[in-house]
PDB file of N, CA and C in Angstrom:
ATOM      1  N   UNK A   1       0.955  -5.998  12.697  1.00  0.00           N
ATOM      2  CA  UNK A   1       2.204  -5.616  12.076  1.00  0.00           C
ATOM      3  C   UNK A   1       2.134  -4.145  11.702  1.00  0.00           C
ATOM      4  N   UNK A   2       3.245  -3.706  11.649  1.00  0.00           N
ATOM      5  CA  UNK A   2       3.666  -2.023  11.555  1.00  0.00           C
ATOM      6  C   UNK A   2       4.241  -2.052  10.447  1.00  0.00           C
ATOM      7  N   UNK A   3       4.011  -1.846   9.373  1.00  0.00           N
ATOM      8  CA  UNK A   3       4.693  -1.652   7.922  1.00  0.00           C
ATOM      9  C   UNK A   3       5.092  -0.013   7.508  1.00  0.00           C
ATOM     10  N   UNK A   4       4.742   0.796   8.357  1.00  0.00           N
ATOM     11  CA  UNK A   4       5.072   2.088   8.820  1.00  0.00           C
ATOM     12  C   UNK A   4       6.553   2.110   8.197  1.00  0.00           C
ATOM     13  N   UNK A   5       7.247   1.704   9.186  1.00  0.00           N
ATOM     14  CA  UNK A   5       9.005   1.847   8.566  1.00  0.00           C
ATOM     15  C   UNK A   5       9.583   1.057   7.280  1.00  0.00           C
ATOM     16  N   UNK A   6       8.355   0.219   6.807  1.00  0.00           N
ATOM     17  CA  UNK A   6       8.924  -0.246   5.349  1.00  0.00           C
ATOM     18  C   UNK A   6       8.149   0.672   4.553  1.00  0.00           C
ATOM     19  N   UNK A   7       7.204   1.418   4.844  1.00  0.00           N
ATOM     20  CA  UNK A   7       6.905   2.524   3.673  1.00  0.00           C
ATOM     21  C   UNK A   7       7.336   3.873   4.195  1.00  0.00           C
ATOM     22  N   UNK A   8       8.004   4.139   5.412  1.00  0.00           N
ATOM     23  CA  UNK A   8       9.344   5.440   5.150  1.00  0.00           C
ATOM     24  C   UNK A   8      10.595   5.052   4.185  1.00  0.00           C
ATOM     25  N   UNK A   9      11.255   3.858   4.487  1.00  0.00           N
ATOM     26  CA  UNK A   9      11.980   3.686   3.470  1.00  0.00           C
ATOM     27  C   UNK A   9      11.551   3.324   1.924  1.00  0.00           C
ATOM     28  N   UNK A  10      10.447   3.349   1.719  1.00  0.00           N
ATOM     29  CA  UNK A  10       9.894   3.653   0.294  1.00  0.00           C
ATOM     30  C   UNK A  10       9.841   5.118   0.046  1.00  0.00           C
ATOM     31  N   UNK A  11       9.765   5.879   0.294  1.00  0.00           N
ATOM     32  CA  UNK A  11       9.189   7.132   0.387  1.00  0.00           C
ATOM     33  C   UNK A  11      10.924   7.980   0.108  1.00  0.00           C
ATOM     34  N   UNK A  12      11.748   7.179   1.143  1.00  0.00           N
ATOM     35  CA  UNK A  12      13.110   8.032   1.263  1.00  0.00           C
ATOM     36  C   UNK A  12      13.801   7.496  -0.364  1.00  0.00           C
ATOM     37  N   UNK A  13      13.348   6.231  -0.589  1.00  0.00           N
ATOM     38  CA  UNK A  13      13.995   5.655  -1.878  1.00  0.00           C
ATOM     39  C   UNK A  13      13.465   6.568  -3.128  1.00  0.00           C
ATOM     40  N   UNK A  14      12.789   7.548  -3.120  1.00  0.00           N
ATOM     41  CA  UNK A  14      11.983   7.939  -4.290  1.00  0.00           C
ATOM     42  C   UNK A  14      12.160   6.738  -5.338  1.00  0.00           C
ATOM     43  N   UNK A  15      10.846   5.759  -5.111  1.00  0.00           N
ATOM     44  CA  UNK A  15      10.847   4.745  -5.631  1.00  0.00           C
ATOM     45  C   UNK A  15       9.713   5.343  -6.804  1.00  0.00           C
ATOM     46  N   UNK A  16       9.735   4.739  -7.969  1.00  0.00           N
ATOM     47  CA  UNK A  16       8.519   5.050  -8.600  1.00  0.00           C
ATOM     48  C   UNK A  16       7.318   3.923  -8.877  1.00  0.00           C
ATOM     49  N   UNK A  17       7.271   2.963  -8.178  1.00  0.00           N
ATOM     50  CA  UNK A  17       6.090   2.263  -7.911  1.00  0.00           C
ATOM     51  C   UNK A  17       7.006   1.054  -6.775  1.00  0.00           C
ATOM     52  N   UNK A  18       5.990   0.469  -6.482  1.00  0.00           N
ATOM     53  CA  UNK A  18       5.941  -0.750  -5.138  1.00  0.00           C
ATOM     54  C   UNK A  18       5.604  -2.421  -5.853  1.00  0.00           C
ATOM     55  N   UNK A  19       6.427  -3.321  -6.323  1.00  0.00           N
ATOM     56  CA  UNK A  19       6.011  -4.312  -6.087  1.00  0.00           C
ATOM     57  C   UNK A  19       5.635  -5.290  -5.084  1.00  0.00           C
ATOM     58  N   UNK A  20       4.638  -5.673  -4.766  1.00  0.00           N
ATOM     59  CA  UNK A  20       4.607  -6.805  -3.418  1.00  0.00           C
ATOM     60  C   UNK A  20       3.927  -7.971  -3.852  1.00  0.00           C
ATOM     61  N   UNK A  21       3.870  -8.939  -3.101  1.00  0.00           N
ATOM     62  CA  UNK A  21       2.363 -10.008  -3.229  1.00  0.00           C
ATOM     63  C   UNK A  21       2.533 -10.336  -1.921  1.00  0.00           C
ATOM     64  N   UNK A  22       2.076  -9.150  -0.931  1.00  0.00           N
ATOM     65  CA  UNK A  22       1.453  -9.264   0.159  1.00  0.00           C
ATOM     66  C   UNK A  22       0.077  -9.599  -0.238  1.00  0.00           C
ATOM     67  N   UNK A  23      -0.646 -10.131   1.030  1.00  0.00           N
ATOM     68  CA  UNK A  23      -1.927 -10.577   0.550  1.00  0.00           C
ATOM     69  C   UNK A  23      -2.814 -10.697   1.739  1.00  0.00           C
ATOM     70  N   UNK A  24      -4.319 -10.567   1.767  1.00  0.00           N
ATOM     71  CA  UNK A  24      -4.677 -10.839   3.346  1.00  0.00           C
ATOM     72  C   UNK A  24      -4.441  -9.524   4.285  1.00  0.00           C
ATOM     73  N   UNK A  25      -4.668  -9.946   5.256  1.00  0.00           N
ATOM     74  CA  UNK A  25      -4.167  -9.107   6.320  1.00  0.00           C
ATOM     75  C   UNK A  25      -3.184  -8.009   6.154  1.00  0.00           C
ATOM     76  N   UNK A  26      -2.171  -8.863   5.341  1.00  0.00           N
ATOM     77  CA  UNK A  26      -0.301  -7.859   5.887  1.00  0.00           C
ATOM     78  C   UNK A  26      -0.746  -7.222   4.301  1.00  0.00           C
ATOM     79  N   UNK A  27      -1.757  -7.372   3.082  1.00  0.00           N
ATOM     80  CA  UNK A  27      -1.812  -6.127   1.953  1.00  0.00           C
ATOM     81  C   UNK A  27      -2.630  -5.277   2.590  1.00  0.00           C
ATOM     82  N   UNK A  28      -3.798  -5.590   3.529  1.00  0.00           N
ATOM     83  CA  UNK A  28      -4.407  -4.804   4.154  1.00  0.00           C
ATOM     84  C   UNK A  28      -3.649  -2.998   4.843  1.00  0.00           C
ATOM     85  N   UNK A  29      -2.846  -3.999   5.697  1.00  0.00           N
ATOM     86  CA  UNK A  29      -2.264  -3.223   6.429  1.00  0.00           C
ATOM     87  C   UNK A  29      -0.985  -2.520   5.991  1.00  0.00           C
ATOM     88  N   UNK A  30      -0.397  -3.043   4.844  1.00  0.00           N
ATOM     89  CA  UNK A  30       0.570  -2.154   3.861  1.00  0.00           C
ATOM     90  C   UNK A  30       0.249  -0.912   3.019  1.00  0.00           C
ATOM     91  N   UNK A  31      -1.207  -1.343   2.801  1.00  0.00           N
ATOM     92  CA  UNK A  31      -2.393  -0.731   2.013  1.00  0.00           C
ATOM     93  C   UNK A  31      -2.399   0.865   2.878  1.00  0.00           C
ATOM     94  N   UNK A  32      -3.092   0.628   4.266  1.00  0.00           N
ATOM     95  CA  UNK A  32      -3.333   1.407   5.329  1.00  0.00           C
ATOM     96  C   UNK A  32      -2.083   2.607   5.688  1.00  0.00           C
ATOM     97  N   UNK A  33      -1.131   1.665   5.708  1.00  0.00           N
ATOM     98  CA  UNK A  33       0.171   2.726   5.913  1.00  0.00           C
ATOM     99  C   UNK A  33       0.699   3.504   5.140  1.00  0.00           C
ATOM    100  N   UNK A  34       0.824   3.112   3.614  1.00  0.00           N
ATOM    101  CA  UNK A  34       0.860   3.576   2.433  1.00  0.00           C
ATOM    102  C   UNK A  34      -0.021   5.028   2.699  1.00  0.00           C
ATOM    103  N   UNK A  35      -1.188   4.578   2.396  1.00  0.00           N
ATOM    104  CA  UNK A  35      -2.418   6.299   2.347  1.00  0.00           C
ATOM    105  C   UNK A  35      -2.056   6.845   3.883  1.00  0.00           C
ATOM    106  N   UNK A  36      -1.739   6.342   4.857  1.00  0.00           N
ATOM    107  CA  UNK A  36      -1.534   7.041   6.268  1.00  0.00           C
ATOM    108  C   UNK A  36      -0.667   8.324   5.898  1.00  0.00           C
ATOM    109  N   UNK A  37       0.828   7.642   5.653  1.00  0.00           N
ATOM    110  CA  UNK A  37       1.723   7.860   4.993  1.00  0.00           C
ATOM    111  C   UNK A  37       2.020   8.734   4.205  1.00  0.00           C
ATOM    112  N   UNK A  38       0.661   9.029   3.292  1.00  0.00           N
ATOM    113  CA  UNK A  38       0.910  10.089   1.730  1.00  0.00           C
ATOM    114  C   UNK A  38       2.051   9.311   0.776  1.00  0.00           C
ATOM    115  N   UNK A  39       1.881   7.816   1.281  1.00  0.00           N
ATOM    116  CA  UNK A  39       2.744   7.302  -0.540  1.00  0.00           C
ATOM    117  C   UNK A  39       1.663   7.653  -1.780  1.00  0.00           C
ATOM    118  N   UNK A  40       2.624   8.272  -2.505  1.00  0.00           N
ATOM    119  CA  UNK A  40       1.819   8.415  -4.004  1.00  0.00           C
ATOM    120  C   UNK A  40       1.968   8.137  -5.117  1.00  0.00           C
ATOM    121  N   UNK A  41       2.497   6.436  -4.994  1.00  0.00           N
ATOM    122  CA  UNK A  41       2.944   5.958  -6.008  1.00  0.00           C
ATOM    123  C   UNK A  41       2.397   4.783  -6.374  1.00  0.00           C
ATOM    124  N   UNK A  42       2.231   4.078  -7.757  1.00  0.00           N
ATOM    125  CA  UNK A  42       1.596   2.702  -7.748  1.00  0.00           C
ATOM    126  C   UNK A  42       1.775   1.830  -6.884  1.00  0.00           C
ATOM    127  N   UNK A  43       0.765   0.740  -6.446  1.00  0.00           N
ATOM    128  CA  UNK A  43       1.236  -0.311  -5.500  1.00  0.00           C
ATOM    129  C   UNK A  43       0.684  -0.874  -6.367  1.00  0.00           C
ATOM    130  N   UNK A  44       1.642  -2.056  -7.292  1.00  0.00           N
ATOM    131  CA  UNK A  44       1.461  -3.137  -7.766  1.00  0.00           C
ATOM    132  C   UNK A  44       1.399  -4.649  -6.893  1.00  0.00           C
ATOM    133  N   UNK A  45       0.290  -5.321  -6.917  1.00  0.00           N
ATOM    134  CA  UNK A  45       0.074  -6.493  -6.575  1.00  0.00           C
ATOM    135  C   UNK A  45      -1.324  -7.129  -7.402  1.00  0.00           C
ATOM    136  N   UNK A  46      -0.958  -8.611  -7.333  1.00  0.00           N
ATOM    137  CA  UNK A  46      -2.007  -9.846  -8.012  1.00  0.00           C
ATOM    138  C   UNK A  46      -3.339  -9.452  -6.695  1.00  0.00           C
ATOM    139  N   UNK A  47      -3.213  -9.575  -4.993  1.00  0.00           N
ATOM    140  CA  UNK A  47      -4.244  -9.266  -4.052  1.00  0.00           C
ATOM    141  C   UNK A  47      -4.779  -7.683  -3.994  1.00  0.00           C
ATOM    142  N   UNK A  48      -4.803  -7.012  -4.902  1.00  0.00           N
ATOM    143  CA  UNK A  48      -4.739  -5.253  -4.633  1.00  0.00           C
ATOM    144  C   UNK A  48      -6.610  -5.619  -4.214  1.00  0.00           C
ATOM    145  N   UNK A  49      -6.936  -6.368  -4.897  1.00  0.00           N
ATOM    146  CA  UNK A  49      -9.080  -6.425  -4.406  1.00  0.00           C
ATOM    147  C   UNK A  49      -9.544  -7.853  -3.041  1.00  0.00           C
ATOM    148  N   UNK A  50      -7.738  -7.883  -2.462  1.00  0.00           N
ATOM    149  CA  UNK A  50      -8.038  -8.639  -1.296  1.00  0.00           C
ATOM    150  C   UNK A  50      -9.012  -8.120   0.057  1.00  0.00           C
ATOM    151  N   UNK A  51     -10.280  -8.533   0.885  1.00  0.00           N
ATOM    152  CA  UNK A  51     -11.324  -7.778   1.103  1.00  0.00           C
ATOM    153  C   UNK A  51     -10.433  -7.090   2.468  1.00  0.00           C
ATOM    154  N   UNK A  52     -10.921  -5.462   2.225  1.00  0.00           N
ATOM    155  CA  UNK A  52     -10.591  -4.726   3.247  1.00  0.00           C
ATOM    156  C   UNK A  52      -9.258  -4.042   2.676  1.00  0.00           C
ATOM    157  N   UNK A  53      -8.642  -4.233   1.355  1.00  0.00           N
ATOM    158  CA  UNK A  53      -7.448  -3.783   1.003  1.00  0.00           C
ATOM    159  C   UNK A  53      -8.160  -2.283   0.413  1.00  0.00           C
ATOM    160  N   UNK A  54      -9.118  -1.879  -0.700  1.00  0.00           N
ATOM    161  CA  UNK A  54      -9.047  -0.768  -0.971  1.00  0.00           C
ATOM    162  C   UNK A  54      -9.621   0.036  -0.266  1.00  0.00           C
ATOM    163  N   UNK A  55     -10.916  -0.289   1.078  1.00  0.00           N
ATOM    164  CA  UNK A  55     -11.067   0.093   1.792  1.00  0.00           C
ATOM    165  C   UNK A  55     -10.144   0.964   2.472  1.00  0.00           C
ATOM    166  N   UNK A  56      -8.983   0.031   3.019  1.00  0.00           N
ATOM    167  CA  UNK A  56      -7.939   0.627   3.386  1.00  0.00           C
ATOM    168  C   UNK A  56      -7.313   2.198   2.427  1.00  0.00           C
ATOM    169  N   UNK A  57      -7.161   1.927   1.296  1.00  0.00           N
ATOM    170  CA  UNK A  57      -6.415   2.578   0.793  1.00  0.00           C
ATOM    171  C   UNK A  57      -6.781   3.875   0.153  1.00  0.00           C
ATOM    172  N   UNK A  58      -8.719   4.359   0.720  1.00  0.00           N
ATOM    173  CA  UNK A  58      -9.280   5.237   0.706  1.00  0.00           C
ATOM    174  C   UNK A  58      -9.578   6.074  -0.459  1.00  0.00           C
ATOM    175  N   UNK A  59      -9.341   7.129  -0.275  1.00  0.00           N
ATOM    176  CA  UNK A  59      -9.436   7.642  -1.554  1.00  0.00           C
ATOM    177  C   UNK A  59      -8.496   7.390  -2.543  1.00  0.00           C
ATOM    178  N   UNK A  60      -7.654   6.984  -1.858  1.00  0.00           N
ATOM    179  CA  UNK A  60      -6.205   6.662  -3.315  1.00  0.00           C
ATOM    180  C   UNK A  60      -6.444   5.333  -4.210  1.00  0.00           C
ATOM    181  N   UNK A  61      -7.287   4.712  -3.540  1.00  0.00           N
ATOM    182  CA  UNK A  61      -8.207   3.418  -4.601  1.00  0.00           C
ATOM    183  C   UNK A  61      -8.676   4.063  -5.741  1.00  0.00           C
ATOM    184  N   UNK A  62      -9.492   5.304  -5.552  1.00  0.00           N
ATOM    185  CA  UNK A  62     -10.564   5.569  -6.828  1.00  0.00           C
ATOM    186  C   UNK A  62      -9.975   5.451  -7.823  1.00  0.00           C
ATOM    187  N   UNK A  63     -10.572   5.117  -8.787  1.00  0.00           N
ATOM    188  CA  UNK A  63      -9.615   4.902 -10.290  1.00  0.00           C
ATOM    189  C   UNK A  63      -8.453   3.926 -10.690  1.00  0.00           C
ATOM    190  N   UNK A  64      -8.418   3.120  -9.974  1.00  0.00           N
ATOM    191  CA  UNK A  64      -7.422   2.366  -9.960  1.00  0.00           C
ATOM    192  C   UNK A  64      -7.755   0.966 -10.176  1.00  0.00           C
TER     193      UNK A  64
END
């Protein structure tokens, strides 16, 4: 899955944080597109330490 065009239209919304309960795989890969991306805003979710999610989300994990 390509979550690419659901985090341009986050980005165009000047949203100030992200709720989801993606989980698995598709937080993985929301995770991935997000930091691809340069979103720089909270991503709230219950799976944010689902395995391979902060991996994904690189340096924008630290501290979080």
């Amino acid at each position: 899955k390509d979550f690419t065009p659901y985090i341009q239209k986050i980005i165009a919304s000047e949203a100030d944080a992200v709720i989801t309960g993606n989980w698995g795989q598709d937080m993985t890969l929301l995770a991935k597109s997000a930091a691809d991306s340069g979103l720089d805003i909270p991503i709230l979710t219950f799976y944010g330490g689902s395995l391979g999610t902060v991996a994904a989300l690189g340096e924008g994990a630290i501290g979080t």
